[in-house]
PDB file of N, CA and C in Angstrom:
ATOM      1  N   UNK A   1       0.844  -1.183   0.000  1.00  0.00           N
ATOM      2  CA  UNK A   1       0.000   0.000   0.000  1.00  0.00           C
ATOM      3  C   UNK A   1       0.890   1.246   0.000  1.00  0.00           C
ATOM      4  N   UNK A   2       0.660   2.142  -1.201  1.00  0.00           N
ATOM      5  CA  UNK A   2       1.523   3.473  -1.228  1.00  0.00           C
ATOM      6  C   UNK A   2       1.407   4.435   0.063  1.00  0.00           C
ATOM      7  N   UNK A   3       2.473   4.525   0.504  1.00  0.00           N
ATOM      8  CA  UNK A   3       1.871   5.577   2.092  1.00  0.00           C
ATOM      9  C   UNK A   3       1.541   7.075   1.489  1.00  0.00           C
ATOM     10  N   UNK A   4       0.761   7.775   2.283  1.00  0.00           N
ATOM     11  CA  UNK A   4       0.241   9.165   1.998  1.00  0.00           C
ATOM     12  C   UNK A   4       1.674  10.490   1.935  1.00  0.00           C
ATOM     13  N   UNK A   5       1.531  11.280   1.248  1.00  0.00           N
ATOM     14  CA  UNK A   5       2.763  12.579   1.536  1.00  0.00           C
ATOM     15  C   UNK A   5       1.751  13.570   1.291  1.00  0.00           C
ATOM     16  N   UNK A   6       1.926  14.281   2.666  1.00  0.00           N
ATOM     17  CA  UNK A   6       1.068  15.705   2.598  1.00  0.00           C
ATOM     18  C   UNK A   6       1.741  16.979   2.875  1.00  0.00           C
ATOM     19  N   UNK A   7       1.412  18.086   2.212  1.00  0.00           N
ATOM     20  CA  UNK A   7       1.961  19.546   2.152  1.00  0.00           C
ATOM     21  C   UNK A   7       1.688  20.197   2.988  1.00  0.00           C
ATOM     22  N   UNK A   8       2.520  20.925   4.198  1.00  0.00           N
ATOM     23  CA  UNK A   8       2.218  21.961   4.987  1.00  0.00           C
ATOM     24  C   UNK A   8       3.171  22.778   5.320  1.00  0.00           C
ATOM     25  N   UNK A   9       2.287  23.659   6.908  1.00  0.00           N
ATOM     26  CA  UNK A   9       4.077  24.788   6.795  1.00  0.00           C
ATOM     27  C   UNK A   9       4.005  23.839   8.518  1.00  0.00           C
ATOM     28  N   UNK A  10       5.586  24.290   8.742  1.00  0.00           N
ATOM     29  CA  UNK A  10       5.943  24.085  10.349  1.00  0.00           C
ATOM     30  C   UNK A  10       5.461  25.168  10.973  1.00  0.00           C
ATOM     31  N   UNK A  11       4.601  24.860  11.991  1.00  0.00           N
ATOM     32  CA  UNK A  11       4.208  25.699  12.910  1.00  0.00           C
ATOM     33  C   UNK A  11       5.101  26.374  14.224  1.00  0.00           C
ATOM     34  N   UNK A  12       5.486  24.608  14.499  1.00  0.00           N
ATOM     35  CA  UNK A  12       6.519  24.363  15.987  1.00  0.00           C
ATOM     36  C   UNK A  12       7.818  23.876  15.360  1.00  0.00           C
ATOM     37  N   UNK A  13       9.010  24.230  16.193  1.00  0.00           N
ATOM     38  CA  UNK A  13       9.883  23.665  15.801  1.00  0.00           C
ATOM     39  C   UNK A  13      10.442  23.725  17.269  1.00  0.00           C
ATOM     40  N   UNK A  14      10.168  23.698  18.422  1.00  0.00           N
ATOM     41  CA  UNK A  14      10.601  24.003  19.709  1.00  0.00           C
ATOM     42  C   UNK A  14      11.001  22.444  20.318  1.00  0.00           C
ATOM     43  N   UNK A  15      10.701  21.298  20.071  1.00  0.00           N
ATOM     44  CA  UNK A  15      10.933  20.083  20.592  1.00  0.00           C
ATOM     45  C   UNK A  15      12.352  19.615  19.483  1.00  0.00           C
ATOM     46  N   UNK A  16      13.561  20.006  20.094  1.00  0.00           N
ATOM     47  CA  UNK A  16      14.914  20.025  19.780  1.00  0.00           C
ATOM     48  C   UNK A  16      15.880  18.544  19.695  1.00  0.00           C
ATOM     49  N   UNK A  17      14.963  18.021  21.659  1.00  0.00           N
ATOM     50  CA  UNK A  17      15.347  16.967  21.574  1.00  0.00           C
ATOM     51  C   UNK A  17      15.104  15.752  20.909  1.00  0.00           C
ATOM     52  N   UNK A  18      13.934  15.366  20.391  1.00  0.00           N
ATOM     53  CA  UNK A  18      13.242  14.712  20.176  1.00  0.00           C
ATOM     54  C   UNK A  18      13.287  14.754  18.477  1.00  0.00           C
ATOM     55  N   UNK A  19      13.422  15.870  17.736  1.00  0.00           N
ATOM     56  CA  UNK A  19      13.369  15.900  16.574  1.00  0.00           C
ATOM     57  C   UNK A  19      12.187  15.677  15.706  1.00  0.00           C
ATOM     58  N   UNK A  20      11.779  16.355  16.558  1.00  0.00           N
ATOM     59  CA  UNK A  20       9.786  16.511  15.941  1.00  0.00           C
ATOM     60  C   UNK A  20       9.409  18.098  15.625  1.00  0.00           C
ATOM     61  N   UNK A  21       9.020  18.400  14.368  1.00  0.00           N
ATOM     62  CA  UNK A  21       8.153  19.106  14.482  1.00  0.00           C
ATOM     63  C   UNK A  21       7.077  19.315  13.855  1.00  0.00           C
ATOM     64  N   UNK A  22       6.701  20.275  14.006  1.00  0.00           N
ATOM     65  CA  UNK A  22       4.703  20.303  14.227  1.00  0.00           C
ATOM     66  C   UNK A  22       4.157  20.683  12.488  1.00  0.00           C
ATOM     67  N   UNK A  23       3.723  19.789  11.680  1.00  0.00           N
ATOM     68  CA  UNK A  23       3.069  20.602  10.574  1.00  0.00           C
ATOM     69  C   UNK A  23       1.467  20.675  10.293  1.00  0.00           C
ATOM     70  N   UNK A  24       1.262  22.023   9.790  1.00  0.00           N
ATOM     71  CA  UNK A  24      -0.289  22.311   9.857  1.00  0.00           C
ATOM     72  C   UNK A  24      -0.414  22.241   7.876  1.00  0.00           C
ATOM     73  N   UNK A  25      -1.270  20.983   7.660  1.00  0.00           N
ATOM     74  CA  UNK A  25      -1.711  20.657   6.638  1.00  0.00           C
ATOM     75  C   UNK A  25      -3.444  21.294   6.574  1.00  0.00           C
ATOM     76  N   UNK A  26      -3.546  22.091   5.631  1.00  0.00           N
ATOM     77  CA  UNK A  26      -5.092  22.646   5.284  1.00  0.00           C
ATOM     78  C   UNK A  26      -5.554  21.934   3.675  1.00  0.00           C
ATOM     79  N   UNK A  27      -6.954  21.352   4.253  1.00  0.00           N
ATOM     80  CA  UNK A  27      -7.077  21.215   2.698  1.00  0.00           C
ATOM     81  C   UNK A  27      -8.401  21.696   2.576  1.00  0.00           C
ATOM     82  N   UNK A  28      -8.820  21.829   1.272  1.00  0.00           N
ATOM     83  CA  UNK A  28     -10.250  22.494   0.603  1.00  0.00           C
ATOM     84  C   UNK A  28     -10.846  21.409  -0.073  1.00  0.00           C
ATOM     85  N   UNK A  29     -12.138  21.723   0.517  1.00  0.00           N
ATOM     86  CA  UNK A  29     -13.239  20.981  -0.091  1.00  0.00           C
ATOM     87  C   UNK A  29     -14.548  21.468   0.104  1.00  0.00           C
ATOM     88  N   UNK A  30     -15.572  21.375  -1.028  1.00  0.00           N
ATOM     89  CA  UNK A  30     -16.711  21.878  -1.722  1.00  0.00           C
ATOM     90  C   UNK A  30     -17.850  21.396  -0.212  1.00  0.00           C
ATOM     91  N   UNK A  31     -18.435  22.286   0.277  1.00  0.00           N
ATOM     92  CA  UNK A  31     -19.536  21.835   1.356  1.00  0.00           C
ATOM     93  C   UNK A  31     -20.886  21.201   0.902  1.00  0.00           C
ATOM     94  N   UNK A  32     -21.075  20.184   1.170  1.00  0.00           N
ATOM     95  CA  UNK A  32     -21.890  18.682   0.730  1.00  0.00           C
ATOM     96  C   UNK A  32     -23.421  19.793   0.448  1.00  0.00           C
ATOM     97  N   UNK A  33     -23.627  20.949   1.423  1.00  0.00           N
ATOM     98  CA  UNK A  33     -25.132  21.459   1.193  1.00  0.00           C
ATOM     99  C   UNK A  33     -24.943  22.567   0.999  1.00  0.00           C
ATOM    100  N   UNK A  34     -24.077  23.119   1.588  1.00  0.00           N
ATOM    101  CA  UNK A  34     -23.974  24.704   0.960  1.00  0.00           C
ATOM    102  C   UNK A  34     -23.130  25.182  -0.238  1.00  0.00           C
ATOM    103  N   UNK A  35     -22.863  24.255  -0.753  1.00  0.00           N
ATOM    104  CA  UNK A  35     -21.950  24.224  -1.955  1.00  0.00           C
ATOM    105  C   UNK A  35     -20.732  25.213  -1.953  1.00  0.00           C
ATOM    106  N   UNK A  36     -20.157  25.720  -1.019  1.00  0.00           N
ATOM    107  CA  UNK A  36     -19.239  26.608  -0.645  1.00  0.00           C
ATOM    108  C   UNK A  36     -17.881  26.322  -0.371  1.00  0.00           C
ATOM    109  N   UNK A  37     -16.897  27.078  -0.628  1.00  0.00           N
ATOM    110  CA  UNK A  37     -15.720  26.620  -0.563  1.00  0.00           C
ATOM    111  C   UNK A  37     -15.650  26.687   0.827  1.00  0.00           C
ATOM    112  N   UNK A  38     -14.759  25.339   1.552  1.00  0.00           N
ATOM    113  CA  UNK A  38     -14.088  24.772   3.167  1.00  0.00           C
ATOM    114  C   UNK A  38     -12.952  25.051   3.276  1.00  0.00           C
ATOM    115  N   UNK A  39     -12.548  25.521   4.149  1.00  0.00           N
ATOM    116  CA  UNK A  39     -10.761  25.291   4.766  1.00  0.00           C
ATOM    117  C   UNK A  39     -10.262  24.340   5.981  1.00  0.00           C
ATOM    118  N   UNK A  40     -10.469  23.554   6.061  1.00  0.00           N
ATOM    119  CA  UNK A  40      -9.872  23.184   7.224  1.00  0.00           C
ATOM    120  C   UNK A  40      -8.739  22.841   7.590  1.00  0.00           C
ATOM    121  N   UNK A  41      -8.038  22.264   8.792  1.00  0.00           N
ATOM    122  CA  UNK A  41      -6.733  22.705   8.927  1.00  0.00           C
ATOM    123  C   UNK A  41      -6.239  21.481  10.153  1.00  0.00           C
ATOM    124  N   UNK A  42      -5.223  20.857  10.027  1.00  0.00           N
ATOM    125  CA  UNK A  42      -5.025  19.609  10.905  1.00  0.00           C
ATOM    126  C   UNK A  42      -3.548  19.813  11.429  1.00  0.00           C
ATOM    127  N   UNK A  43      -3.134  19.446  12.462  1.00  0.00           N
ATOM    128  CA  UNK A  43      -1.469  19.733  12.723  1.00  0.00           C
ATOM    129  C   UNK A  43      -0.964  18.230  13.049  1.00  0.00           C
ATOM    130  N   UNK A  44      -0.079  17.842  12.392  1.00  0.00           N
ATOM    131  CA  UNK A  44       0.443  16.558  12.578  1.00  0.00           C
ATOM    132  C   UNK A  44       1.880  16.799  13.012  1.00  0.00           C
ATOM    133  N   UNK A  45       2.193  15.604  13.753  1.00  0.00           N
ATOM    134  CA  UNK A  45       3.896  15.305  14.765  1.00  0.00           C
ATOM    135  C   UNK A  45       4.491  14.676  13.706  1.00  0.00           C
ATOM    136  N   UNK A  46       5.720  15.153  13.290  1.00  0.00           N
ATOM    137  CA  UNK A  46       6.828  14.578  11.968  1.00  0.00           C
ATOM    138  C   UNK A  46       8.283  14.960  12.224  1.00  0.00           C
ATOM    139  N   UNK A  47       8.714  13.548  12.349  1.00  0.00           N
ATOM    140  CA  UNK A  47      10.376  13.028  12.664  1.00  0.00           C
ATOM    141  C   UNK A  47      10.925  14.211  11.649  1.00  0.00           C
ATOM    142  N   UNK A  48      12.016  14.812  12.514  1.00  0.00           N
ATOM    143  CA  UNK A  48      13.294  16.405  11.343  1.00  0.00           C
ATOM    144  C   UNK A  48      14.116  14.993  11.574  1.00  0.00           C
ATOM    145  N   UNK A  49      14.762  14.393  11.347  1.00  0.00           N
ATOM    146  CA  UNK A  49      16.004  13.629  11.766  1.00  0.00           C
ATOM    147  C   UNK A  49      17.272  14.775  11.842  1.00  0.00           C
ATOM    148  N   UNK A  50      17.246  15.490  10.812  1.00  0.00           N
ATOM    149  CA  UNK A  50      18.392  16.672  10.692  1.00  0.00           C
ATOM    150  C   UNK A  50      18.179  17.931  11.223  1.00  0.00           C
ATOM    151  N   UNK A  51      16.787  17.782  11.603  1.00  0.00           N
ATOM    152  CA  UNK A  51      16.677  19.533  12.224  1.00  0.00           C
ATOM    153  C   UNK A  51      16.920  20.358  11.602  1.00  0.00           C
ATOM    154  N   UNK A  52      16.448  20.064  10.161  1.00  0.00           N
ATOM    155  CA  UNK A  52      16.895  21.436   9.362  1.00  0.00           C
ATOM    156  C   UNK A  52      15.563  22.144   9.292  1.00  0.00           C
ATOM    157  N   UNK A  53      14.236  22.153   9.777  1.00  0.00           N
ATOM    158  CA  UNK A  53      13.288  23.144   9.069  1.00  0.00           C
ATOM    159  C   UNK A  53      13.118  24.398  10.520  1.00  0.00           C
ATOM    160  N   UNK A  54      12.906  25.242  10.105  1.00  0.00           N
ATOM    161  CA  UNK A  54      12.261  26.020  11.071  1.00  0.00           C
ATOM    162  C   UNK A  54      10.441  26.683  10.691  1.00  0.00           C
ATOM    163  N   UNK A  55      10.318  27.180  11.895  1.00  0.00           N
ATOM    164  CA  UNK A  55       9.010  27.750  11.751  1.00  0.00           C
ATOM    165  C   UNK A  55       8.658  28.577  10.070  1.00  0.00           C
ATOM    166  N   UNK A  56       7.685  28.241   9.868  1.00  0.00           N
ATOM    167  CA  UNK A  56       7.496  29.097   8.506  1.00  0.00           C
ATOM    168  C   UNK A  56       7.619  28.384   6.818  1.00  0.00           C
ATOM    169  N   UNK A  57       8.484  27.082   7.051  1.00  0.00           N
ATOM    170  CA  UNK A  57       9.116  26.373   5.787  1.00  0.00           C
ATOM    171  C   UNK A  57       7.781  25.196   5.592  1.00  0.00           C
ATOM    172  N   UNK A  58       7.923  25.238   4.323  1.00  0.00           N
ATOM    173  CA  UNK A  58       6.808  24.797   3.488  1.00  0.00           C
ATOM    174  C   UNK A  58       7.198  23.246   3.235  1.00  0.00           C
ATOM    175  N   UNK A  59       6.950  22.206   4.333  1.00  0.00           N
ATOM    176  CA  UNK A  59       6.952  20.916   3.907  1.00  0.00           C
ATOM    177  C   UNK A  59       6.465  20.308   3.519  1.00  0.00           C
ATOM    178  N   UNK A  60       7.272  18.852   3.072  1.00  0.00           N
ATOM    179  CA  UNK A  60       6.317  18.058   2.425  1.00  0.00           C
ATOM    180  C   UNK A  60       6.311  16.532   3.616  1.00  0.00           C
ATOM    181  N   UNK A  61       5.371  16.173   4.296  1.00  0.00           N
ATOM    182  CA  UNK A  61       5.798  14.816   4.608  1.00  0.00           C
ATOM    183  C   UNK A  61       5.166  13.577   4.452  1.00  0.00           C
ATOM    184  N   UNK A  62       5.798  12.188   5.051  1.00  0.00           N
ATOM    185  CA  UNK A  62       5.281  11.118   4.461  1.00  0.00           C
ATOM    186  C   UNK A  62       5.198   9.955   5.498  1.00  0.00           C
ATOM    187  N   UNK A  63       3.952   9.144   5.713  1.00  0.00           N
ATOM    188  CA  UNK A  63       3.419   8.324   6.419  1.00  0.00           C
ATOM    189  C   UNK A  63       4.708   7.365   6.752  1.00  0.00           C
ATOM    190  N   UNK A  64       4.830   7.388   8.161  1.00  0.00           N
ATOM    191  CA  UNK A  64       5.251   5.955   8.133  1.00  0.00           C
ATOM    192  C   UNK A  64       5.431   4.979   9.694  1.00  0.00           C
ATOM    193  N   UNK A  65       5.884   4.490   9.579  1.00  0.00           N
ATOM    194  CA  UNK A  65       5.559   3.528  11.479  1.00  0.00           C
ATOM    195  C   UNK A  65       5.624   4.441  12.444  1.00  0.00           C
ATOM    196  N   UNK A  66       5.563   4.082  13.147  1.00  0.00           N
ATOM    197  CA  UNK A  66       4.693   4.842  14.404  1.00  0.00           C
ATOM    198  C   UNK A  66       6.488   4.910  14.778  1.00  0.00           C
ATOM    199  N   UNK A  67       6.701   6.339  15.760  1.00  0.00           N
ATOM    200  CA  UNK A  67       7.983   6.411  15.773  1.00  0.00           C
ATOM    201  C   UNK A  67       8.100   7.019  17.850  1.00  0.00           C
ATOM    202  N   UNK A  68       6.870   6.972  18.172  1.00  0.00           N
ATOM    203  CA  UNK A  68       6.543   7.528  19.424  1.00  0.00           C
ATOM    204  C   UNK A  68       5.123   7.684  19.519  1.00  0.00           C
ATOM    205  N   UNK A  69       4.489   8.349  20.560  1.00  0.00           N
ATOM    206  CA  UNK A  69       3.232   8.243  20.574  1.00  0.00           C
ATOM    207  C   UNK A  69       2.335   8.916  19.870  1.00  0.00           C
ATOM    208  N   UNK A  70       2.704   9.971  19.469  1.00  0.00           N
ATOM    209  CA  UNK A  70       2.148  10.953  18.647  1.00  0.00           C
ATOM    210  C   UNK A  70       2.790  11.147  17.356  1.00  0.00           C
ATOM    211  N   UNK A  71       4.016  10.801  16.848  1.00  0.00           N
ATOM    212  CA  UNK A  71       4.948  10.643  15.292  1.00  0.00           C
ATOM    213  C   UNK A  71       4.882   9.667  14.848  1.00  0.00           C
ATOM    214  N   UNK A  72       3.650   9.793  13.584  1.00  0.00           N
ATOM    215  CA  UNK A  72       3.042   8.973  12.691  1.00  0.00           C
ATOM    216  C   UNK A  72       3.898   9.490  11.049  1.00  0.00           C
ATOM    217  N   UNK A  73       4.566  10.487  11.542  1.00  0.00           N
ATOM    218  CA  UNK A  73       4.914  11.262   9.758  1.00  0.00           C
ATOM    219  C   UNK A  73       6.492  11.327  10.042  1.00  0.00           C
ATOM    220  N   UNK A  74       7.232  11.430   8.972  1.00  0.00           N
ATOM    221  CA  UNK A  74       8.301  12.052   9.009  1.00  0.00           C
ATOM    222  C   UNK A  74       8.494  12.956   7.699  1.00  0.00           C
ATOM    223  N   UNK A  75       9.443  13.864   7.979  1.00  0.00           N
ATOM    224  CA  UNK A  75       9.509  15.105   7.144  1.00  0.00           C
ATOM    225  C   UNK A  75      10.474  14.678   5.717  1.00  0.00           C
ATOM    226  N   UNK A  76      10.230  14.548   4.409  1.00  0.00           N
ATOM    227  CA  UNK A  76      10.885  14.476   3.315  1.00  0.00           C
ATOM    228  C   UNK A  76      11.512  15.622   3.026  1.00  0.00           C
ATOM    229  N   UNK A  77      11.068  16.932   2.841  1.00  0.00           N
ATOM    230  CA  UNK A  77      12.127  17.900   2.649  1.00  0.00           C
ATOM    231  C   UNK A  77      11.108  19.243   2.423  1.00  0.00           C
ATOM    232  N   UNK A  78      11.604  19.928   1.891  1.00  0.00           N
ATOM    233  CA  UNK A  78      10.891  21.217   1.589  1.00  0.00           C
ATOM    234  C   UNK A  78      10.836  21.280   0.231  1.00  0.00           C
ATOM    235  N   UNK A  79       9.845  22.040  -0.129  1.00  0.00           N
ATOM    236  CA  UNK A  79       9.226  22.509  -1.427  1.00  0.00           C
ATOM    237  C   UNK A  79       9.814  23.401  -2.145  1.00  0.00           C
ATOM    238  N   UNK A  80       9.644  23.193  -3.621  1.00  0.00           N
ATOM    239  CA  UNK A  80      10.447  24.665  -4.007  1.00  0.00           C
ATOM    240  C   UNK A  80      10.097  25.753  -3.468  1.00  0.00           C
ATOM    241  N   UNK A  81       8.663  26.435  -2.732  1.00  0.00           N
ATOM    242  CA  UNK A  81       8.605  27.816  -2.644  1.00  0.00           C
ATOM    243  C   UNK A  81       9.054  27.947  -1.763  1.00  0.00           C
ATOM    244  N   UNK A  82       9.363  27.366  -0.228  1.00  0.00           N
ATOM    245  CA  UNK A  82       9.896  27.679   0.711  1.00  0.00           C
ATOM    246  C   UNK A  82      11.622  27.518   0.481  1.00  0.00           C
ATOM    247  N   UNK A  83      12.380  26.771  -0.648  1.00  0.00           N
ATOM    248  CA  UNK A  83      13.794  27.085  -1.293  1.00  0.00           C
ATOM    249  C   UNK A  83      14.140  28.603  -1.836  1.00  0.00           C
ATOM    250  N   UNK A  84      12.927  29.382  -2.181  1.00  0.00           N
ATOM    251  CA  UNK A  84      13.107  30.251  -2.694  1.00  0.00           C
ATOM    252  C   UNK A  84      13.563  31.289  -1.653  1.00  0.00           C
ATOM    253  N   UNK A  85      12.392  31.537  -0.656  1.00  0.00           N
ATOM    254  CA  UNK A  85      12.301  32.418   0.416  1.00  0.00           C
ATOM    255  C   UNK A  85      13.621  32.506   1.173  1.00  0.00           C
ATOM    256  N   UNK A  86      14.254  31.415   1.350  1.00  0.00           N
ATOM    257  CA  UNK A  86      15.479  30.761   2.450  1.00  0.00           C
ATOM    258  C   UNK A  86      16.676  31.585   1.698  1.00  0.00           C
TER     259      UNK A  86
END
């Protein structure tokens, strides 16, 4: 089964030791009765192994074994637009 990779920015980057930080993935979708555009917005725990992102950088990450109680994701890298900004 292909695991999931989802786009967000780092919110947290304050848990140093541990090498977790925090990404807030939003996605859009059409409302079932009001036919209106949705935003909603989810924050998931994802392994930095390198500690390279900080607050603000536009990741990408990707499903994988459970790595602690709450780090279900780990971080693949950053996106071109947040390469640009840096």
């Amino acid at each position: 089964m292909p695991k999931r990779v989802l786009q967000g920015v780092v919110v947290s980057d304050k848990n140093v030791q541990t090498k977790t930080v925090v990404v807030q993935v939003e996605r859009r979708f059409i409302h079932p009765m009001m036919g209106k555009t949705v935003r909603r917005s989810k924050k998931y725990h994802a392994h930095d192994e390198a500690k390279a992102h900080k607050v603000g950088d536009i990741v990408r990450i990707r499903e994988c074994k459970p790595i602690s109680k709450l780090k279900r994701w780990e971080v693949i890298g950053r996106t071109g637009e947040a390469e640009g900004k840096a």
